[in-house]
N, C-alpha and C. Protein backbone atom coordinates (compact mmCIF):
# COMPACT_ATOMS: atom_id res chain seq x y z
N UNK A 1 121.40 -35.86 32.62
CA UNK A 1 120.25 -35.22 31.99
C UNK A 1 120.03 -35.73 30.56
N UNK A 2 120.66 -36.02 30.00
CA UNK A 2 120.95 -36.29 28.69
C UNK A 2 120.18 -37.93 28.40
N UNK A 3 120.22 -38.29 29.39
CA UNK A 3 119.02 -39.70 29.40
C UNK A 3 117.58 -39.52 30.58
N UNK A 4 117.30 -38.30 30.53
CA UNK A 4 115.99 -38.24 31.26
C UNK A 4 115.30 -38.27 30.04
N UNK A 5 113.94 -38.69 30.44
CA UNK A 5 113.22 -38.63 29.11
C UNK A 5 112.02 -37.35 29.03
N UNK A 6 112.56 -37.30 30.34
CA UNK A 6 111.67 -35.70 30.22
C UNK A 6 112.34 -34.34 29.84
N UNK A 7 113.60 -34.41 29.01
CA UNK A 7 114.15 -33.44 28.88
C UNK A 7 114.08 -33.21 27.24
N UNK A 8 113.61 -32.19 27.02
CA UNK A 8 113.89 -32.35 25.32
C UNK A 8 115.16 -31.82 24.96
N UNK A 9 115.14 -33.02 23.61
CA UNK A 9 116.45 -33.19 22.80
C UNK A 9 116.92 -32.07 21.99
N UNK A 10 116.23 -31.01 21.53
CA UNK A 10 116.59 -29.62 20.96
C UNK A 10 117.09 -28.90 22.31
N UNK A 11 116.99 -29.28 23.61
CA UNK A 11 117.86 -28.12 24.33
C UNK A 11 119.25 -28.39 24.74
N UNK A 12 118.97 -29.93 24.92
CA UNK A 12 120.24 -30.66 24.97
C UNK A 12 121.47 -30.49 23.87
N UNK A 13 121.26 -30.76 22.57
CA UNK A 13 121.39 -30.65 21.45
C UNK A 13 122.27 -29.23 20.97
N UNK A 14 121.79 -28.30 21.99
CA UNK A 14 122.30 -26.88 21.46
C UNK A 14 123.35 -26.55 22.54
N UNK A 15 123.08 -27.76 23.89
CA UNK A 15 124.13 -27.16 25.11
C UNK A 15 125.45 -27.48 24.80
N UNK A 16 126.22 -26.43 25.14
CA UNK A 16 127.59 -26.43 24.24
C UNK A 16 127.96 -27.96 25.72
N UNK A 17 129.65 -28.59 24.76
CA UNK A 17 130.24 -29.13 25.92
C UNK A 17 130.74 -28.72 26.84
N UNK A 18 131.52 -29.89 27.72
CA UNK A 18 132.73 -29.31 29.10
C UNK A 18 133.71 -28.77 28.11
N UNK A 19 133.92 -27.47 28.77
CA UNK A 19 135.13 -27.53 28.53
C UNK A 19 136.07 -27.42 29.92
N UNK A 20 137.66 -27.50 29.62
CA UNK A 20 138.61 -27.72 30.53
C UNK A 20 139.64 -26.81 30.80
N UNK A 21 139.91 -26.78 32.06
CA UNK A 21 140.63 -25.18 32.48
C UNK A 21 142.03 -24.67 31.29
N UNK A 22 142.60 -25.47 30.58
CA UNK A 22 143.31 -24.95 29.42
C UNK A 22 142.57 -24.38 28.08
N UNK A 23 141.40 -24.49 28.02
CA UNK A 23 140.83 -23.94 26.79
C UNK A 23 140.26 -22.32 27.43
N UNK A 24 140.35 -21.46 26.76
CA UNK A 24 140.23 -20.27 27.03
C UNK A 24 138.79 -19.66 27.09
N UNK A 25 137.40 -20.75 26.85
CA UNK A 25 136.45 -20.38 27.30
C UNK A 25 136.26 -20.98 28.59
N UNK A 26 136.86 -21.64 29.26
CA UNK A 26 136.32 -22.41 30.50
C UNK A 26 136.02 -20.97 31.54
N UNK A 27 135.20 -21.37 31.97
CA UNK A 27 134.91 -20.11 33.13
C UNK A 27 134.12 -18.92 32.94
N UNK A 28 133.80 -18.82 31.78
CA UNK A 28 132.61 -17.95 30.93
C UNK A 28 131.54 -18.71 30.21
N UNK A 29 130.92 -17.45 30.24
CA UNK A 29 129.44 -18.10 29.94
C UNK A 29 129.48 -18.28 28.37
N UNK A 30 128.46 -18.86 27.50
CA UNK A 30 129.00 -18.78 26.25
C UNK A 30 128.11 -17.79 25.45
N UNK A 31 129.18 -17.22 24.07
CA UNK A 31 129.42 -15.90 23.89
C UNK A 31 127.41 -15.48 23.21
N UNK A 32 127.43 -14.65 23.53
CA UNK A 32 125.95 -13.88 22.88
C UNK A 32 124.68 -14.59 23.84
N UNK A 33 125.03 -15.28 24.74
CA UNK A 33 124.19 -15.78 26.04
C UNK A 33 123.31 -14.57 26.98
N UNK A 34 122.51 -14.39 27.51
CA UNK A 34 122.20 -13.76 28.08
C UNK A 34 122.84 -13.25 29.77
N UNK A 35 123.36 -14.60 29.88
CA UNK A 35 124.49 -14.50 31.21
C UNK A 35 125.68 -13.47 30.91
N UNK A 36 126.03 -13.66 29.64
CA UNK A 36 127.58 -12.94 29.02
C UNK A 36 126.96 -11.49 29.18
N UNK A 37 125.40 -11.12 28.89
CA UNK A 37 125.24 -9.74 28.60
C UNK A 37 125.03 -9.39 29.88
N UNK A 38 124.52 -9.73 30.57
CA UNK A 38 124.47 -9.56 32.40
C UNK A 38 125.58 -8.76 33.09
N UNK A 39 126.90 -10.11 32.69
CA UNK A 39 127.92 -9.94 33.12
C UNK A 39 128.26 -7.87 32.65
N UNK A 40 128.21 -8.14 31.35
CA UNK A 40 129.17 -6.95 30.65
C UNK A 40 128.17 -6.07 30.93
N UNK A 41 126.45 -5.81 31.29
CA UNK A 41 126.12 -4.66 32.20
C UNK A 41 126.63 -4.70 33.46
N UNK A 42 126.83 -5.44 34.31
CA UNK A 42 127.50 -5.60 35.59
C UNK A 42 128.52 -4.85 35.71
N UNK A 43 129.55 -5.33 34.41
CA UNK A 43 130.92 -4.66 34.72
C UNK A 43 130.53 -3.47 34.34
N UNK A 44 129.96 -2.81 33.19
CA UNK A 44 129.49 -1.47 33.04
C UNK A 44 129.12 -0.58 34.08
N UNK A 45 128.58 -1.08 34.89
CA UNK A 45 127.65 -0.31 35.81
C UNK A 45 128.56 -0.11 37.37
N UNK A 46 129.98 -0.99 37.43
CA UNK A 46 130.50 -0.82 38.53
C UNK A 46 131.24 0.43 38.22
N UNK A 47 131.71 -0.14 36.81
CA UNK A 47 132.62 1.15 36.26
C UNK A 47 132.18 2.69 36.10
N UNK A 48 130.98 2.54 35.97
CA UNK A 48 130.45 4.06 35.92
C UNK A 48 130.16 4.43 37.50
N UNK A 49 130.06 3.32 38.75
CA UNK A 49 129.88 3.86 39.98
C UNK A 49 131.97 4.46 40.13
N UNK A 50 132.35 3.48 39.92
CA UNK A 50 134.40 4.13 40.16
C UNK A 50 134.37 5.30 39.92
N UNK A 51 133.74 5.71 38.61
CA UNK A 51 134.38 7.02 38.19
C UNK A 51 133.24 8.17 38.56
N UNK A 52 132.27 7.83 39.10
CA UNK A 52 131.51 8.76 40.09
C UNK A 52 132.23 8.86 41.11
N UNK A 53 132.96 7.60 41.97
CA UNK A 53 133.57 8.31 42.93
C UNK A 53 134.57 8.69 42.96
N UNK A 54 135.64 8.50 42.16
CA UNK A 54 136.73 9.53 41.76
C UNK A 54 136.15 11.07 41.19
N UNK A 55 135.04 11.17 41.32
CA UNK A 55 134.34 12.79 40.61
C UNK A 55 134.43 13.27 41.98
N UNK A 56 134.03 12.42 43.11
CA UNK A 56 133.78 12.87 44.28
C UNK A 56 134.30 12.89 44.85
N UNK A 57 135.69 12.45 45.30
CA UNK A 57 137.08 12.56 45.48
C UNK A 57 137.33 13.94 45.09
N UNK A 58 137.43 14.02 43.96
CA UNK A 58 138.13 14.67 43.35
C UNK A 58 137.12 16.18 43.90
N UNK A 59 135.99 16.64 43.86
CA UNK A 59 135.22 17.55 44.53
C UNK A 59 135.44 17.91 46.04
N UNK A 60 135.21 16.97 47.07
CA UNK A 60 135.56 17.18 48.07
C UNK A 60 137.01 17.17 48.74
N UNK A 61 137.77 16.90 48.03
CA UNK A 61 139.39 15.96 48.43
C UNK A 61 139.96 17.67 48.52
N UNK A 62 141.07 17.45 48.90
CA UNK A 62 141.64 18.87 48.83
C UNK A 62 143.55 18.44 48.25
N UNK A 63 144.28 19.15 47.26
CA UNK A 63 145.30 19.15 46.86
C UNK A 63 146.48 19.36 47.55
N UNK A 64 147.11 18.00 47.63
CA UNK A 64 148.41 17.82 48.91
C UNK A 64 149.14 18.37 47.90
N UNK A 65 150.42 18.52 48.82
CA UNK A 65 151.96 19.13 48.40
C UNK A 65 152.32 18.31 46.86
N UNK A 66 151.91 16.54 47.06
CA UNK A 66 152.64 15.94 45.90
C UNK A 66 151.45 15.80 44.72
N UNK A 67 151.04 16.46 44.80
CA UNK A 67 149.73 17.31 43.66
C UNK A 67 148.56 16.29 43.55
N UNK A 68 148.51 15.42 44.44
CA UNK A 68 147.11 14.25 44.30
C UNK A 68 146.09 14.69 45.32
N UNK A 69 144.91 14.50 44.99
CA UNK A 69 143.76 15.11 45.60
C UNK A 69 143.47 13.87 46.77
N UNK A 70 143.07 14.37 48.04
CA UNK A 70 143.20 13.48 49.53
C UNK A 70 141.89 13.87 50.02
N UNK A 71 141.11 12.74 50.26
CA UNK A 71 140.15 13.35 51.52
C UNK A 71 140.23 12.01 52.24
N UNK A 72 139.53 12.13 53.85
CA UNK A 72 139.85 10.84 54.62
C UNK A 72 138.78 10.14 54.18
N UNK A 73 138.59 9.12 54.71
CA UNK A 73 137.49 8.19 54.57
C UNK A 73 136.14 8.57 55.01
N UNK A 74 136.17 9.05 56.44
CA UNK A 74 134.99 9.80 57.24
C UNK A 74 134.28 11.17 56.18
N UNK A 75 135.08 11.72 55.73
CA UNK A 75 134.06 12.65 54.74
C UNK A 75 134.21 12.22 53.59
N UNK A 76 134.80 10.67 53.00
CA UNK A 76 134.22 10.72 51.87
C UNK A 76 132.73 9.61 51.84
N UNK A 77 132.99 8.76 53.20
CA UNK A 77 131.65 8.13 53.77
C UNK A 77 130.50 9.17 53.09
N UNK A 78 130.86 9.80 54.34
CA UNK A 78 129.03 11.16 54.69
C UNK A 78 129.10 11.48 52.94
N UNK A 79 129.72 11.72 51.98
CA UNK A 79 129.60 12.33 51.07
C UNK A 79 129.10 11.20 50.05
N UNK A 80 129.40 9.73 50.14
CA UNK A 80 128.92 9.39 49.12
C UNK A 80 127.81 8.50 49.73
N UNK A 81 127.84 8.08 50.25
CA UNK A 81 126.68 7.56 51.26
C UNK A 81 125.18 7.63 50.88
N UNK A 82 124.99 9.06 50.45
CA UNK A 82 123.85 9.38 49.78
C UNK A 82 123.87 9.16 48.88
N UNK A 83 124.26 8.46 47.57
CA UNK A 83 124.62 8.44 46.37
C UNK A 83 124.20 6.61 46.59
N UNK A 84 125.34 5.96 47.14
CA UNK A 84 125.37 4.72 46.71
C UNK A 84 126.06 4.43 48.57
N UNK A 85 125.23 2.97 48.79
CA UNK A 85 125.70 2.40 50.35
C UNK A 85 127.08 1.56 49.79
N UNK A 86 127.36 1.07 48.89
CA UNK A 86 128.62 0.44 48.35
C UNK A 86 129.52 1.06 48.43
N UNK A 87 130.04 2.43 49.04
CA UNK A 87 131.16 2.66 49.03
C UNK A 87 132.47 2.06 49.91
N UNK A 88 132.43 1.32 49.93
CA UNK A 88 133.58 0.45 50.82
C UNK A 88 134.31 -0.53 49.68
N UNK A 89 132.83 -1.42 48.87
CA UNK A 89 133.60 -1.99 47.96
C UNK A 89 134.04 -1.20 46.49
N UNK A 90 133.00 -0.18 46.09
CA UNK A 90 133.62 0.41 45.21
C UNK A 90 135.11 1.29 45.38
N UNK A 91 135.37 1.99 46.45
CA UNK A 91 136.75 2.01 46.78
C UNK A 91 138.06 1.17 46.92
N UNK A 92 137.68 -0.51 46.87
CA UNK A 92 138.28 -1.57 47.01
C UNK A 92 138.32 -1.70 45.20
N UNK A 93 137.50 -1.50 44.37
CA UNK A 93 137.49 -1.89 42.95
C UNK A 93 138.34 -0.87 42.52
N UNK A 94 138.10 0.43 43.09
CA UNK A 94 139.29 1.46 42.39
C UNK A 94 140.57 1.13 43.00
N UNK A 95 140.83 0.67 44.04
CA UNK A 95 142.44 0.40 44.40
C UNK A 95 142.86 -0.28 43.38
N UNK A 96 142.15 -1.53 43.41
CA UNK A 96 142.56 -2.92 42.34
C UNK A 96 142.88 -2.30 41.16
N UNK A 97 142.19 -1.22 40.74
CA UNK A 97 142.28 -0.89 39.22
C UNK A 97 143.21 0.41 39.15
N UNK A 98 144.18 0.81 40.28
CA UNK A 98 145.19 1.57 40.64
C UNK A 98 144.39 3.03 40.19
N UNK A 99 143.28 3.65 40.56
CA UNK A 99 143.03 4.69 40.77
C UNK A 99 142.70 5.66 41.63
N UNK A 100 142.86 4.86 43.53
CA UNK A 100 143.60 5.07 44.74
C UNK A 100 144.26 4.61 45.15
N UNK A 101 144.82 5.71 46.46
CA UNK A 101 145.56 4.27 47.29
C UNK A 101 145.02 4.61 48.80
N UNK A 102 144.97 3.67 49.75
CA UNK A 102 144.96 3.90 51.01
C UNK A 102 145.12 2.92 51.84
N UNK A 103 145.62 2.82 53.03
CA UNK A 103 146.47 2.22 54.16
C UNK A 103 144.99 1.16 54.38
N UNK A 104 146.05 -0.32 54.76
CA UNK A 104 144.50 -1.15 55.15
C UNK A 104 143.83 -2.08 53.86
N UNK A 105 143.48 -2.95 54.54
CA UNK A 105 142.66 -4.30 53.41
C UNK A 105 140.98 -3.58 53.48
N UNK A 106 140.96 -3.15 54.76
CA UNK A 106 139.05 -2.98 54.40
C UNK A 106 138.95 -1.49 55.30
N UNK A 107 138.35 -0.64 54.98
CA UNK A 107 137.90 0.23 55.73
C UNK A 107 136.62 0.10 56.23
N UNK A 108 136.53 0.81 57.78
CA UNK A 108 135.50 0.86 58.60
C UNK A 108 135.05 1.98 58.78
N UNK A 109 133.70 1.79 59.11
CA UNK A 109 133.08 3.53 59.48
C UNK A 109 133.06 3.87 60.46
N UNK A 110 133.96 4.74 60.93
CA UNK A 110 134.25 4.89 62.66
C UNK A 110 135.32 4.72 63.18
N UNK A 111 135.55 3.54 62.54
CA UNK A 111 137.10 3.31 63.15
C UNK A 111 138.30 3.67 62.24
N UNK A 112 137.83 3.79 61.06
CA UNK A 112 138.71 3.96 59.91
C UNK A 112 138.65 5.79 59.26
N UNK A 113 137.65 6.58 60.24
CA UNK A 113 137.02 7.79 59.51
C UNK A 113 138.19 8.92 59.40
N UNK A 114 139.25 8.29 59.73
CA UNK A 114 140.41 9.26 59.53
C UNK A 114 141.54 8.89 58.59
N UNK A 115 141.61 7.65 57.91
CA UNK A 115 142.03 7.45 57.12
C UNK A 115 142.05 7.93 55.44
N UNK A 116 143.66 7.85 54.74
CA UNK A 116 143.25 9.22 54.08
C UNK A 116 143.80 8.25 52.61
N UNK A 117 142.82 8.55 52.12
CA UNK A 117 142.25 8.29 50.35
C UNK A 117 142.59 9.32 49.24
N UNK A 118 143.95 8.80 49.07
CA UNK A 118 144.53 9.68 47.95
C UNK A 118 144.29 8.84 46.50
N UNK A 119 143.49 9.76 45.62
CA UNK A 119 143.28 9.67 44.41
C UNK A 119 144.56 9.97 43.42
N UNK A 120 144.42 8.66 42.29
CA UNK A 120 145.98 9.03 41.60
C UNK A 120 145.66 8.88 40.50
């Protein structure tokens, strides 16, 4: 690009370089970019769906013996369902971020509706 002549030289000019997987920006966008602000509403906005559904957990779930709140998968489906159709992966983002746990790589609706989603 940098020898097209249809490209102007002020945009070129401002595009940062390569960088390489040891420098600690490689793999991000660069900083005050509009991509970077994307990103950090993105992550904002998953994070405020997690902790809606740990609200909802925590509402419908009922308190086991070892004091953590449990509901299965099948009523926490029907329950959040109306809220947001992502609940499969937002339950996969709260495992990762150790604020459930439950048996299984992916849950299913139907086949999985008895599986039980303890909040920790």
């Amino acid at each position: 690009q940098r020898k097209n002549p249809f490209s102007s030289n002020d945009r070129l000019a401002s595009k940062p370089g390569h960088t390489h997987r040891g420098d600690p920006t490689y793999g991000r966008p660069p900083e005050g970019s509009r991509t970077e602000q994307r990103g950090k509403d993105a992550h904002s906005h998953v994070g405020k769906e997690v902790e809606e559904l740990c609200l909802i957990i925590r509402s419908t779930g009922q308190v086991g013996e070892d004091g953590h709140v449990s509901v299965t998968f099948g009523q926490l489906f029907e329950t959040y369902v109306t809220i947001s159709n992502k609940v499969v992966g937002i339950l996969l983002r709260a495992r990762k971020h150790g604020l459930v746990r439950f048996e299984g790589e992916m849950l299913w609706q139907g086949k999985d509706d008895d599986v039980v989603i303890t909040l920790l």
